[in-house]
PDB file of N, CA and C in Angstrom:
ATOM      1  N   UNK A   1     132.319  56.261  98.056  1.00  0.00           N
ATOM      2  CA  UNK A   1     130.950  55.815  98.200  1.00  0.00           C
ATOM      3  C   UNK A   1     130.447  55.391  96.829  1.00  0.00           C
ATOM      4  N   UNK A   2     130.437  53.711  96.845  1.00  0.00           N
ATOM      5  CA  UNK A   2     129.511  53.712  95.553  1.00  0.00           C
ATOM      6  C   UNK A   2     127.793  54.422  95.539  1.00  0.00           C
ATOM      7  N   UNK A   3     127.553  54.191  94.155  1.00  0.00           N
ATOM      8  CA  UNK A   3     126.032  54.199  93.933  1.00  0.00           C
ATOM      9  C   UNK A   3     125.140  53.373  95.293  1.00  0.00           C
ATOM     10  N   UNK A   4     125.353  52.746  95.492  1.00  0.00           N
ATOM     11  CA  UNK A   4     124.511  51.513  96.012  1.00  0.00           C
ATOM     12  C   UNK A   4     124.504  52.506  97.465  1.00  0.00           C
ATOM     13  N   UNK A   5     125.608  52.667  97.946  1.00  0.00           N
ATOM     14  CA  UNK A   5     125.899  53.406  98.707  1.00  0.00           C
ATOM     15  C   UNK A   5     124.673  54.563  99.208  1.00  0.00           C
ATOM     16  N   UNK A   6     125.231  55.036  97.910  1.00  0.00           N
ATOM     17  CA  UNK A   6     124.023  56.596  98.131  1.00  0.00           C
ATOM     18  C   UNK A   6     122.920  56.231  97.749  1.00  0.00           C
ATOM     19  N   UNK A   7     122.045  54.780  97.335  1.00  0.00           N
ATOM     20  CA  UNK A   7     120.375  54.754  97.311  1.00  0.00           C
ATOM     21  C   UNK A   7     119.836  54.366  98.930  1.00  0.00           C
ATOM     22  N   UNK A   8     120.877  54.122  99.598  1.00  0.00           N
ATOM     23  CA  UNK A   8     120.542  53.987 101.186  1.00  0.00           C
ATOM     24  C   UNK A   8     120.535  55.060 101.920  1.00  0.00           C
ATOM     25  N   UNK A   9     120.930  56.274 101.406  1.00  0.00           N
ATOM     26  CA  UNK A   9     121.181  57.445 102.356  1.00  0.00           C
ATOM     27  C   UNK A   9     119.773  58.601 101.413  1.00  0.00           C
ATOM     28  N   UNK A  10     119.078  57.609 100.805  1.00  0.00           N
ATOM     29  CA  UNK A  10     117.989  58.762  99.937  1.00  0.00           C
ATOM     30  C   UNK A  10     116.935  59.612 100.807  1.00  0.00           C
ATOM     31  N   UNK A  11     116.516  58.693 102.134  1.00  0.00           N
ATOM     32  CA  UNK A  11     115.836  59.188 103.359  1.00  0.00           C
ATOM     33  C   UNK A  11     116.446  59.875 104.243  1.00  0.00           C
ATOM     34  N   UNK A  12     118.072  59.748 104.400  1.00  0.00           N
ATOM     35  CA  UNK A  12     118.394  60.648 105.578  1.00  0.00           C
ATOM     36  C   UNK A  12     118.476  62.181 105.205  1.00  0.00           C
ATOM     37  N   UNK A  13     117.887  62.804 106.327  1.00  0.00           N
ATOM     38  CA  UNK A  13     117.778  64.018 106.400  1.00  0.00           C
ATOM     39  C   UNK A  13     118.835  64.510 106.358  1.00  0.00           C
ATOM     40  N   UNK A  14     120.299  63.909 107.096  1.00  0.00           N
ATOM     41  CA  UNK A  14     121.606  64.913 107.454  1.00  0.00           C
ATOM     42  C   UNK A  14     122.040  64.402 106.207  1.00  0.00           C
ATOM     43  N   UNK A  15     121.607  63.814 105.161  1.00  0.00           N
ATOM     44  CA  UNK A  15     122.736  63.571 104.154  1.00  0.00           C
ATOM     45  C   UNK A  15     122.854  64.809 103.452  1.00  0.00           C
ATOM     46  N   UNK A  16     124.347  65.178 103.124  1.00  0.00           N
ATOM     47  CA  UNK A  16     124.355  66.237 101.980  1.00  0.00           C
ATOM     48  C   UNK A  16     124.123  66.205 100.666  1.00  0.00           C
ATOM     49  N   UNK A  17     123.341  65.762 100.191  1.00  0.00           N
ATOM     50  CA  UNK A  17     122.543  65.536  98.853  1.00  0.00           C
ATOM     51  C   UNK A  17     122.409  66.603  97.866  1.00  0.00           C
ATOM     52  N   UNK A  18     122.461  68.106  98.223  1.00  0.00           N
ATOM     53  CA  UNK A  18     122.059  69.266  97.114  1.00  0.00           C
ATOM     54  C   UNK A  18     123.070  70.443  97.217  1.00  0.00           C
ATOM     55  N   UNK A  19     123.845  70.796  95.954  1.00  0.00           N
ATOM     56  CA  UNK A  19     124.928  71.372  96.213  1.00  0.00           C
ATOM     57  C   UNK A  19     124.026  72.838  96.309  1.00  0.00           C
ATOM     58  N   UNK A  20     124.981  74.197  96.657  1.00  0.00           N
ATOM     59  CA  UNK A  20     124.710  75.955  96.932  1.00  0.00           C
ATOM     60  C   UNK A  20     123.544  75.800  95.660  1.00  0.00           C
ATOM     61  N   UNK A  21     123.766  75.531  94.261  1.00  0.00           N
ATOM     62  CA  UNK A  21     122.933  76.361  93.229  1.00  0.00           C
ATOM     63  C   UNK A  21     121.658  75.410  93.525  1.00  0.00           C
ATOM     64  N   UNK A  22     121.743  74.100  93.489  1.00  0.00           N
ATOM     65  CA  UNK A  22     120.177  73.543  93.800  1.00  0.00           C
ATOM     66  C   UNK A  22     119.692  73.985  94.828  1.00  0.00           C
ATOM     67  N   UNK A  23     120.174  74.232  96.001  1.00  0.00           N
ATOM     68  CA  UNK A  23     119.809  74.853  97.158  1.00  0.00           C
ATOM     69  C   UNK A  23     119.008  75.838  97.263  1.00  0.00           C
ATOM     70  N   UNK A  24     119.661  76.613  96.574  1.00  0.00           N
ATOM     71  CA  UNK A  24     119.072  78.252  96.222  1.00  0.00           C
ATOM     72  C   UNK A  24     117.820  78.154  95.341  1.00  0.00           C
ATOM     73  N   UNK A  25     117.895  77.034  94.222  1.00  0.00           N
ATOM     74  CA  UNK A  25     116.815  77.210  93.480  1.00  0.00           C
ATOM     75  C   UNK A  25     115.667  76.397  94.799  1.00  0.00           C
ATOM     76  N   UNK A  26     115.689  75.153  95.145  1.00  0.00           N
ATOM     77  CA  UNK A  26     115.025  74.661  95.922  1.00  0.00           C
ATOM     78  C   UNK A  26     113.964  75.637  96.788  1.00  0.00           C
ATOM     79  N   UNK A  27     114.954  76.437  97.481  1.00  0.00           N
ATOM     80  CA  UNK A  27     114.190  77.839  98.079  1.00  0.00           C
ATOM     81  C   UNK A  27     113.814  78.755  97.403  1.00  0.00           C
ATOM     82  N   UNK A  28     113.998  78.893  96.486  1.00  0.00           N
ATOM     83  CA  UNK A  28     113.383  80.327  95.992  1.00  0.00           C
ATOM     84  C   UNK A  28     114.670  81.403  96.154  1.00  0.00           C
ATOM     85  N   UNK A  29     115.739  81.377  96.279  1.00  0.00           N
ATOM     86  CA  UNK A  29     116.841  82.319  96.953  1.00  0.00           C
ATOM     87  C   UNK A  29     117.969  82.300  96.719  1.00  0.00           C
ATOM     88  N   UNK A  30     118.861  83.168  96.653  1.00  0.00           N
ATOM     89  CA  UNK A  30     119.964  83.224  96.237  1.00  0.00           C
ATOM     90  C   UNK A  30     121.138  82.673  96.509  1.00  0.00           C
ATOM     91  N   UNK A  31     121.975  82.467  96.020  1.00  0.00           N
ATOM     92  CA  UNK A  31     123.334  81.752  97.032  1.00  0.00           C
ATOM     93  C   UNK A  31     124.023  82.798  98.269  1.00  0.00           C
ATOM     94  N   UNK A  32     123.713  83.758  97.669  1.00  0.00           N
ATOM     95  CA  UNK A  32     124.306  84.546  98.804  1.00  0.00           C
ATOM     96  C   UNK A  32     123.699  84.528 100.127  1.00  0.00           C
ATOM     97  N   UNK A  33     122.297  84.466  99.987  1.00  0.00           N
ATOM     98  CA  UNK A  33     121.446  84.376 101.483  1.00  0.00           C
ATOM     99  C   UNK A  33     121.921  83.078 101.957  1.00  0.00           C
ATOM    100  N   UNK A  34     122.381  81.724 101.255  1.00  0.00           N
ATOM    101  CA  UNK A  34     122.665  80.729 101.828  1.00  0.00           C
ATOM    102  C   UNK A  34     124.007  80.567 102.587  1.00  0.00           C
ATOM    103  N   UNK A  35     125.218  81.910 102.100  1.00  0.00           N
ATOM    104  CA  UNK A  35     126.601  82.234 102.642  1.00  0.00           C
ATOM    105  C   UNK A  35     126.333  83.252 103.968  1.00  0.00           C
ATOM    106  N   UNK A  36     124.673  84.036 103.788  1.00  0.00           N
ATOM    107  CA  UNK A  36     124.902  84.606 104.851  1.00  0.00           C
ATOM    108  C   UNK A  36     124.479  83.802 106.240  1.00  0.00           C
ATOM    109  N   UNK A  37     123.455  82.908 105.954  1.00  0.00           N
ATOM    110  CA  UNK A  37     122.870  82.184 106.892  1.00  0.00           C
ATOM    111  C   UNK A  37     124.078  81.163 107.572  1.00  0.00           C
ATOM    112  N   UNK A  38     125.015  80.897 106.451  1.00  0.00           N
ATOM    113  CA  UNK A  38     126.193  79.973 106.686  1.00  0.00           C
ATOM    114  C   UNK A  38     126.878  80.994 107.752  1.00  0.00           C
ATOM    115  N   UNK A  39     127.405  82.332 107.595  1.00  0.00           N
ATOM    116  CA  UNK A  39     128.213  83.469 108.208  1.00  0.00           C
ATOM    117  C   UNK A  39     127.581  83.079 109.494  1.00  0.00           C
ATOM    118  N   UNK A  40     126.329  83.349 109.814  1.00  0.00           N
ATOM    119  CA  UNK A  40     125.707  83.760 110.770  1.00  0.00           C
ATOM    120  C   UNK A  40     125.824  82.353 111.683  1.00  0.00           C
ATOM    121  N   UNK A  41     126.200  81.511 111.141  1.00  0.00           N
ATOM    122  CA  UNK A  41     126.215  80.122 111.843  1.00  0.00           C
ATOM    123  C   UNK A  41     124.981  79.397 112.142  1.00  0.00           C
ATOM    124  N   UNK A  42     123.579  79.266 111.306  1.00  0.00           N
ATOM    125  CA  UNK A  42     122.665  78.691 111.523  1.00  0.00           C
ATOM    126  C   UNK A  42     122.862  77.306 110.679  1.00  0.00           C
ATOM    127  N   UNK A  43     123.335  77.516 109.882  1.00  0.00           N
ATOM    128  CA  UNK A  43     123.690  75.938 109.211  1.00  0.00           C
ATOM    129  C   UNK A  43     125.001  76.088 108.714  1.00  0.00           C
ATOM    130  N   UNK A  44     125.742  74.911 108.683  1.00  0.00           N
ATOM    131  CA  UNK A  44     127.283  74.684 108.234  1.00  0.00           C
ATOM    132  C   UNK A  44     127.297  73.512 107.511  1.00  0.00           C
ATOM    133  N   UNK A  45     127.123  73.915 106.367  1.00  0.00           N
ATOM    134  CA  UNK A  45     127.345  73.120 105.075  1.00  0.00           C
ATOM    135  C   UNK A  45     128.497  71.838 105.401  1.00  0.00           C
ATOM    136  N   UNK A  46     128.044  71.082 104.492  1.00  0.00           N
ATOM    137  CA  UNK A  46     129.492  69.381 104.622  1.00  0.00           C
ATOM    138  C   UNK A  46     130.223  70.185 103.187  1.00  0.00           C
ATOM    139  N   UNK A  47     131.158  70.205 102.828  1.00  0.00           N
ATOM    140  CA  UNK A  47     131.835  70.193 101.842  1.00  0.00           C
ATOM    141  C   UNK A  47     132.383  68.715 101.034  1.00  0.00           C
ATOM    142  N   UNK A  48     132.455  68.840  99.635  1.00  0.00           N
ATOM    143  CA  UNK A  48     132.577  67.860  99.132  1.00  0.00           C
ATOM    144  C   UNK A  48     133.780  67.812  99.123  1.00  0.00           C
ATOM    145  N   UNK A  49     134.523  66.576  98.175  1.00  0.00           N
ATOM    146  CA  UNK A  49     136.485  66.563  97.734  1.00  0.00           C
ATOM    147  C   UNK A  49     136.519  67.894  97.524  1.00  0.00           C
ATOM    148  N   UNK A  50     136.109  68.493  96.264  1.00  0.00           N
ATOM    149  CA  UNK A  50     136.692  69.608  95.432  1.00  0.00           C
ATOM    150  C   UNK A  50     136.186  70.761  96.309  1.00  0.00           C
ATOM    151  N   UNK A  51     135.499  70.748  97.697  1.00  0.00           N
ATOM    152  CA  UNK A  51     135.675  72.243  98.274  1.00  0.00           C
ATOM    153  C   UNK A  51     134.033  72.819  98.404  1.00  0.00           C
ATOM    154  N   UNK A  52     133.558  72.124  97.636  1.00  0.00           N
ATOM    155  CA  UNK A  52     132.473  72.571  97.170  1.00  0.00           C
ATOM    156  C   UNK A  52     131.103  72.521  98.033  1.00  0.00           C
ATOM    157  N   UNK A  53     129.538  73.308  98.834  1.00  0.00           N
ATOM    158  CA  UNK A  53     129.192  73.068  99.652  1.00  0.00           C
ATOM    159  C   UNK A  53     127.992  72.615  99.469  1.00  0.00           C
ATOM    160  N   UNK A  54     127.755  71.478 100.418  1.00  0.00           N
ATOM    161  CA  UNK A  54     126.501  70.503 100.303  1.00  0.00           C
ATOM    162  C   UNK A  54     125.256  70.633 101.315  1.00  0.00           C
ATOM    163  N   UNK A  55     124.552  71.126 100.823  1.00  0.00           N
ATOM    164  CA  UNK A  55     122.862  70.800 102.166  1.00  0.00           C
ATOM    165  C   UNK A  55     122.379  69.664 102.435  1.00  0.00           C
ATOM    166  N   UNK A  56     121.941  69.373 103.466  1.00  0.00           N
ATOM    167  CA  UNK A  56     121.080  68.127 103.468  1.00  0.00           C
ATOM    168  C   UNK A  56     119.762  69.088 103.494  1.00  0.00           C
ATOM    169  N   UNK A  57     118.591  68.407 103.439  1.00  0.00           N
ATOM    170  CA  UNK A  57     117.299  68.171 103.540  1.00  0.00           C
ATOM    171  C   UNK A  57     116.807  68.470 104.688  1.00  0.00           C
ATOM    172  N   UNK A  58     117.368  68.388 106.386  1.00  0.00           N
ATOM    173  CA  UNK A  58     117.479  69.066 106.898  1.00  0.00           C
ATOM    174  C   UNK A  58     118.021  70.401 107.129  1.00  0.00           C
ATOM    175  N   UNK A  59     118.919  70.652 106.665  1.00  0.00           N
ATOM    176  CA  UNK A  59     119.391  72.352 106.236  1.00  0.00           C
ATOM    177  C   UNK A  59     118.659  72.983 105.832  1.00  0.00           C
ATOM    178  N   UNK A  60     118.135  72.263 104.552  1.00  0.00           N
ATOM    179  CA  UNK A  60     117.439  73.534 103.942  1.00  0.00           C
ATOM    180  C   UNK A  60     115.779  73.490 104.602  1.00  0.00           C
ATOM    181  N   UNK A  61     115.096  73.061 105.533  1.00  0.00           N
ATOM    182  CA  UNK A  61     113.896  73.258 105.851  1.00  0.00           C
ATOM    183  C   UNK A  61     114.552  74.222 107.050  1.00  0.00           C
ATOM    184  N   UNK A  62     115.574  74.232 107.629  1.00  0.00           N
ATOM    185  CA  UNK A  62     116.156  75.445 108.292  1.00  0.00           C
ATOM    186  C   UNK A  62     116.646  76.828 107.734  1.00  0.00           C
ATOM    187  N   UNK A  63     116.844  76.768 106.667  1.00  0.00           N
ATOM    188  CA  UNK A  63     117.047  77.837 105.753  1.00  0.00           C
ATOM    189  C   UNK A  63     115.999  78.293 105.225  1.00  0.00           C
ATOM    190  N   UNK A  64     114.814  77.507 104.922  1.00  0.00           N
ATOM    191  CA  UNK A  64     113.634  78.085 104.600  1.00  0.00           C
ATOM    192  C   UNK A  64     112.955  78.272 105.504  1.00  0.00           C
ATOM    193  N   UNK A  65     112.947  78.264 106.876  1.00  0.00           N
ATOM    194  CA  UNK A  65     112.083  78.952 108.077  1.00  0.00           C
ATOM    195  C   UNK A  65     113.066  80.710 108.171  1.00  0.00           C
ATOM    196  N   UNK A  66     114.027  80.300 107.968  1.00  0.00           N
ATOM    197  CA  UNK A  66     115.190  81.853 107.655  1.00  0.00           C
ATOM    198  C   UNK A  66     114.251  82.709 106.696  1.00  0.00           C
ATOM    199  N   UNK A  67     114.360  81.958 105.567  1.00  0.00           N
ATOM    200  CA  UNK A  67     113.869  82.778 104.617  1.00  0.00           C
ATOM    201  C   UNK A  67     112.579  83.557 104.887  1.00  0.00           C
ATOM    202  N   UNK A  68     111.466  82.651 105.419  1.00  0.00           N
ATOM    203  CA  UNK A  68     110.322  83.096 105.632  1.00  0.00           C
ATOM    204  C   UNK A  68     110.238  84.080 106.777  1.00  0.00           C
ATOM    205  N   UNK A  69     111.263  84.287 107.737  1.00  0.00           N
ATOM    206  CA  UNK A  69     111.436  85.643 108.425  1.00  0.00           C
ATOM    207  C   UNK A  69     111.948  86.339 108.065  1.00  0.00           C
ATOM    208  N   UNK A  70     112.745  86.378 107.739  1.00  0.00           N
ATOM    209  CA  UNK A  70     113.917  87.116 106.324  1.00  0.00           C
ATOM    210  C   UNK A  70     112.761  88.336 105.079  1.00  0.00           C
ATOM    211  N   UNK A  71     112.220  87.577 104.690  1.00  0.00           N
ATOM    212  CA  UNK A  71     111.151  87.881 103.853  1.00  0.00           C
ATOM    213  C   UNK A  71     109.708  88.857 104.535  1.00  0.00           C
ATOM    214  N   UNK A  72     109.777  88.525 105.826  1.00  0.00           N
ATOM    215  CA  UNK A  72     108.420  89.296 106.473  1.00  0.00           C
ATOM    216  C   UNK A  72     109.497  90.642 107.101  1.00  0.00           C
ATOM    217  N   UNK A  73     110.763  90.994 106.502  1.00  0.00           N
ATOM    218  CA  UNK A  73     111.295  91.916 107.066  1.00  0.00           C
ATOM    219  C   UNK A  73     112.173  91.789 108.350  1.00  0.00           C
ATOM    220  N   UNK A  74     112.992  91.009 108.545  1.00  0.00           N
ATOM    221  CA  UNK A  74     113.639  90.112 109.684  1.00  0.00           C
ATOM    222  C   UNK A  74     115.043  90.376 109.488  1.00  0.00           C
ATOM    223  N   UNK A  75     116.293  91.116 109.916  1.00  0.00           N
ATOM    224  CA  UNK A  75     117.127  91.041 109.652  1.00  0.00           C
ATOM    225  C   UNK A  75     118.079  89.927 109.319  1.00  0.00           C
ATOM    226  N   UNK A  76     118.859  89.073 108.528  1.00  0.00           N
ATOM    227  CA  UNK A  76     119.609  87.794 108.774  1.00  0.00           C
ATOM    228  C   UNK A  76     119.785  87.485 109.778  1.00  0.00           C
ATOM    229  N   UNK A  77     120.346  87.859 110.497  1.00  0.00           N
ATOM    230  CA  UNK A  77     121.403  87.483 111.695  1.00  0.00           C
ATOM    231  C   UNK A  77     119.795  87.314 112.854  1.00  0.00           C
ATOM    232  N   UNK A  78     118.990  88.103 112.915  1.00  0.00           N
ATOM    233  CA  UNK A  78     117.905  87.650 113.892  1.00  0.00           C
ATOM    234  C   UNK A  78     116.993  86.897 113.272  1.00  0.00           C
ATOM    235  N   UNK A  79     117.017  86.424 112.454  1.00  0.00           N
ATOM    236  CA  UNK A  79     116.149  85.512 111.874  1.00  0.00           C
ATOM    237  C   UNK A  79     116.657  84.263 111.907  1.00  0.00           C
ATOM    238  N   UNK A  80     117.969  84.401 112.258  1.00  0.00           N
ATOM    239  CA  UNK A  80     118.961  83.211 112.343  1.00  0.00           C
ATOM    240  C   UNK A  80     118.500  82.833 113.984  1.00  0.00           C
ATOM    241  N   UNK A  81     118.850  83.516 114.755  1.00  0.00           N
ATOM    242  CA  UNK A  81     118.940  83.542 116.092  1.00  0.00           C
ATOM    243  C   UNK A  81     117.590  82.667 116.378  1.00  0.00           C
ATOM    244  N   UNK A  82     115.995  83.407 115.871  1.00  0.00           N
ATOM    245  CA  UNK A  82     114.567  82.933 115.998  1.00  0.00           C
ATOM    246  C   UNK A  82     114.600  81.412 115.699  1.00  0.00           C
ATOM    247  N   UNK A  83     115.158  80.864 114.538  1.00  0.00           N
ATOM    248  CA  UNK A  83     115.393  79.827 113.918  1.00  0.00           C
ATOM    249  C   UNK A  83     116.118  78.734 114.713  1.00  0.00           C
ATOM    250  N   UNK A  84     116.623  79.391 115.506  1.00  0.00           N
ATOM    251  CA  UNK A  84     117.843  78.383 116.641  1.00  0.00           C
ATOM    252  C   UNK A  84     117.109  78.208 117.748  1.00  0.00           C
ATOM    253  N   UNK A  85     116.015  79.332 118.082  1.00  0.00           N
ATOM    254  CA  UNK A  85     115.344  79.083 119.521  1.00  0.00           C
ATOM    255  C   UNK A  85     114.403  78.528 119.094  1.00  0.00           C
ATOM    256  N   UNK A  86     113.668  78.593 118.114  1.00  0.00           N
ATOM    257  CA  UNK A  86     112.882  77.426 117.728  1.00  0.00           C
ATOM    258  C   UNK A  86     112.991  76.004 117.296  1.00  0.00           C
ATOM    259  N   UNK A  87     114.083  75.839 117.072  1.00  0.00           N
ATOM    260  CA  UNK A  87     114.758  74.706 116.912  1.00  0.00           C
ATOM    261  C   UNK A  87     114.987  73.826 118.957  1.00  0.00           C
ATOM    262  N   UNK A  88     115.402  74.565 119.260  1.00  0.00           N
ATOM    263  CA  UNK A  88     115.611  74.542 120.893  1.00  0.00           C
ATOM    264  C   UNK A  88     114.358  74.142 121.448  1.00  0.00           C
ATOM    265  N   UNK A  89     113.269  74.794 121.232  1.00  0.00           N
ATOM    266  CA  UNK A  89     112.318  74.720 121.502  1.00  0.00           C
ATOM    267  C   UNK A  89     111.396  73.320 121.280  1.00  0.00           C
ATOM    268  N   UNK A  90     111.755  73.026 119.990  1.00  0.00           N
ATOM    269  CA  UNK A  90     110.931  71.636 119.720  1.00  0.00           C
ATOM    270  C   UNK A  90     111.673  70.518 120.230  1.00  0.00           C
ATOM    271  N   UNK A  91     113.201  70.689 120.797  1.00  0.00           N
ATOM    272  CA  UNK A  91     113.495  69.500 120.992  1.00  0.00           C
ATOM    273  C   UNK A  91     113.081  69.026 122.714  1.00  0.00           C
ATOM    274  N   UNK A  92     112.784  70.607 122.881  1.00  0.00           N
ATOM    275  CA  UNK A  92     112.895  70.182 124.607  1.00  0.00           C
ATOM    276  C   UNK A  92     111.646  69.729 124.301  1.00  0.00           C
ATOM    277  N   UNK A  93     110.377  70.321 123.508  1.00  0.00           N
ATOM    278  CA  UNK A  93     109.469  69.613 123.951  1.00  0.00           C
ATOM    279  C   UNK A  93     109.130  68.224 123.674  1.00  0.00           C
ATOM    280  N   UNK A  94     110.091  67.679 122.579  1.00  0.00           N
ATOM    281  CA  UNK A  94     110.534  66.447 122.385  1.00  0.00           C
ATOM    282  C   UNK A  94     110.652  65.889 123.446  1.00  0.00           C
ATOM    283  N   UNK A  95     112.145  66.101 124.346  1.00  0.00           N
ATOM    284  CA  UNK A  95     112.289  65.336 125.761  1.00  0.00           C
ATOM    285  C   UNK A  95     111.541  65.257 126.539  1.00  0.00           C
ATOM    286  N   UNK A  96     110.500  66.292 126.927  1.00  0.00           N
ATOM    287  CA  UNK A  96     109.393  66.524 127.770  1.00  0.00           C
ATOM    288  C   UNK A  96     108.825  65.588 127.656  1.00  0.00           C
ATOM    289  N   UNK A  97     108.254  65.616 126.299  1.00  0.00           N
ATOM    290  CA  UNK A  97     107.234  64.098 125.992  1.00  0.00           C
ATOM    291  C   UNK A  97     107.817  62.919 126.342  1.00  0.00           C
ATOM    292  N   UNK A  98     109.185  63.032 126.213  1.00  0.00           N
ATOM    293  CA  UNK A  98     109.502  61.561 126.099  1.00  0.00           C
ATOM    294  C   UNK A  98     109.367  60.822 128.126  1.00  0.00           C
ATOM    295  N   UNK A  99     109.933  62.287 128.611  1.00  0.00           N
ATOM    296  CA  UNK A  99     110.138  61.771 130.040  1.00  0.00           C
ATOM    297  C   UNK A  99     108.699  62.387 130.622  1.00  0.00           C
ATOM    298  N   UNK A 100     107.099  62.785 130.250  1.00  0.00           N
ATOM    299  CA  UNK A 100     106.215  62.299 130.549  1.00  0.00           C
ATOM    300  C   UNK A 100     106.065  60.785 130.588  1.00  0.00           C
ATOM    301  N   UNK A 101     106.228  60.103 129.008  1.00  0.00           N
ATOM    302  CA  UNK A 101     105.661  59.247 128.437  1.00  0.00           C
ATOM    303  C   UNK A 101     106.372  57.814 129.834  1.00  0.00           C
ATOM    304  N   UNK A 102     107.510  58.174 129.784  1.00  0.00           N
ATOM    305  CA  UNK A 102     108.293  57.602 131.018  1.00  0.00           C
ATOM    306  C   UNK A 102     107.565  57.393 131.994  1.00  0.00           C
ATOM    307  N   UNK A 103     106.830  58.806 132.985  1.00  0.00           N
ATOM    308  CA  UNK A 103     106.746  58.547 133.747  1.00  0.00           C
ATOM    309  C   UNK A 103     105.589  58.079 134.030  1.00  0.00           C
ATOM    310  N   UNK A 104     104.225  58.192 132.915  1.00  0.00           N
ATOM    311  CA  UNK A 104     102.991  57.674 132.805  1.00  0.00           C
ATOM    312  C   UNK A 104     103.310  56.157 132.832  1.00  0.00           C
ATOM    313  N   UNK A 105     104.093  54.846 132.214  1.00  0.00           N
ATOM    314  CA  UNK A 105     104.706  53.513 132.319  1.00  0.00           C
ATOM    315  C   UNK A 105     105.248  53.711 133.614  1.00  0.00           C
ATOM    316  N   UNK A 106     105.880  54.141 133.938  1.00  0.00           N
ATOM    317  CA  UNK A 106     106.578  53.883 135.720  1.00  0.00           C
ATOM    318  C   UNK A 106     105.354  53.288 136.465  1.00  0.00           C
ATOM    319  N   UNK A 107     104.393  53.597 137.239  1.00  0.00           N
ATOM    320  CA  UNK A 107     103.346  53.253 137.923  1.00  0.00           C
ATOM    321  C   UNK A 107     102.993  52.120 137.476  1.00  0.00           C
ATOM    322  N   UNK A 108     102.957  51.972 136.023  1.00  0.00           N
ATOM    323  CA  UNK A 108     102.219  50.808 135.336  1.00  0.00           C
ATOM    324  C   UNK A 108     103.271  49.496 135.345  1.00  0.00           C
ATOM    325  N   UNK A 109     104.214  49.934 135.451  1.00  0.00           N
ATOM    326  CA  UNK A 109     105.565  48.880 135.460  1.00  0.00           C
ATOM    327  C   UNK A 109     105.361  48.571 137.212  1.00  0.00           C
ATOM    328  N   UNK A 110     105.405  49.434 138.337  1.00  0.00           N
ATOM    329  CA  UNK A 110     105.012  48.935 139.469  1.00  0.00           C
ATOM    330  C   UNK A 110     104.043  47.819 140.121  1.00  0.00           C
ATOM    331  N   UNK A 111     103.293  48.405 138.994  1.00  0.00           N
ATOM    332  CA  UNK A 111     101.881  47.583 140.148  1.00  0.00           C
ATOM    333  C   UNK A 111     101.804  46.074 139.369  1.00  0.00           C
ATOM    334  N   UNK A 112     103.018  46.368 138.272  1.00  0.00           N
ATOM    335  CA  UNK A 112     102.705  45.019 137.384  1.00  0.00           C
ATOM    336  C   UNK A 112     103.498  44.198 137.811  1.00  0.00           C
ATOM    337  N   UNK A 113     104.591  44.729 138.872  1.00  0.00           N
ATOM    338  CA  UNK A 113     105.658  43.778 139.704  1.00  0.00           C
ATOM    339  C   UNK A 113     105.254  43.945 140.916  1.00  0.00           C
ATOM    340  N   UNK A 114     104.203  44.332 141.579  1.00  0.00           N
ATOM    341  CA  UNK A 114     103.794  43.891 142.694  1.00  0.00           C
ATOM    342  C   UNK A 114     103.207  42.653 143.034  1.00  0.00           C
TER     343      UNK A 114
END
């Protein structure tokens, strides 16, 4: 990947852009909370050539909803779990909207081909 390359991927969220130590500083947190959240399977790092593990920008606003239960006294592993059903949660209500939004145009698409 040249340069040029990576000034097009500066907006995507899934890009892996920030290696474990920026990560950690980014959050406020250690690398280890970022290996346990990794253990626990709430985010799975891209690895670079040399092995090495990368966040995107989406990761870490998932790692920092961790943290912030984590921090109010939340064990890892269920703070992980909360983090996944809330994640679950916004997408259905994503689809919801989308197949309201659907079905509010249906009627309107009818009467406009009648």
């Amino acid at each position: 990947m040249t340069a040029d390359d990576s000034f097009g991927r500066l907006d995507d969220d899934d890009f892996p852009a920030y290696t474990m130590g920026r990560a950690a500083d980014m959050l406020g947190t250690t690398q280890s909370f970022l290996r346990a959240i990794g253990e626990a399977r709430l985010i799975t790092p891209l690895r670079s050539a040399g092995g090495h593990r990368r966040y995107s920008r989406y990761q870490l606003r998932i790692a920092a909803r961790a943290r912030e239960l984590v921090d109010q006294g939340m064990p890892v592993e269920a703070a992980c779990r909360i983090v996944v059903l809330e994640d679950q949660l916004q997408e259905a209500q994503r689809i919801n909207a989308e197949h309201q939004r659907a079905a509010a145009a249906a009627p309107a698409r009818s009467r406009a081909a009648a």
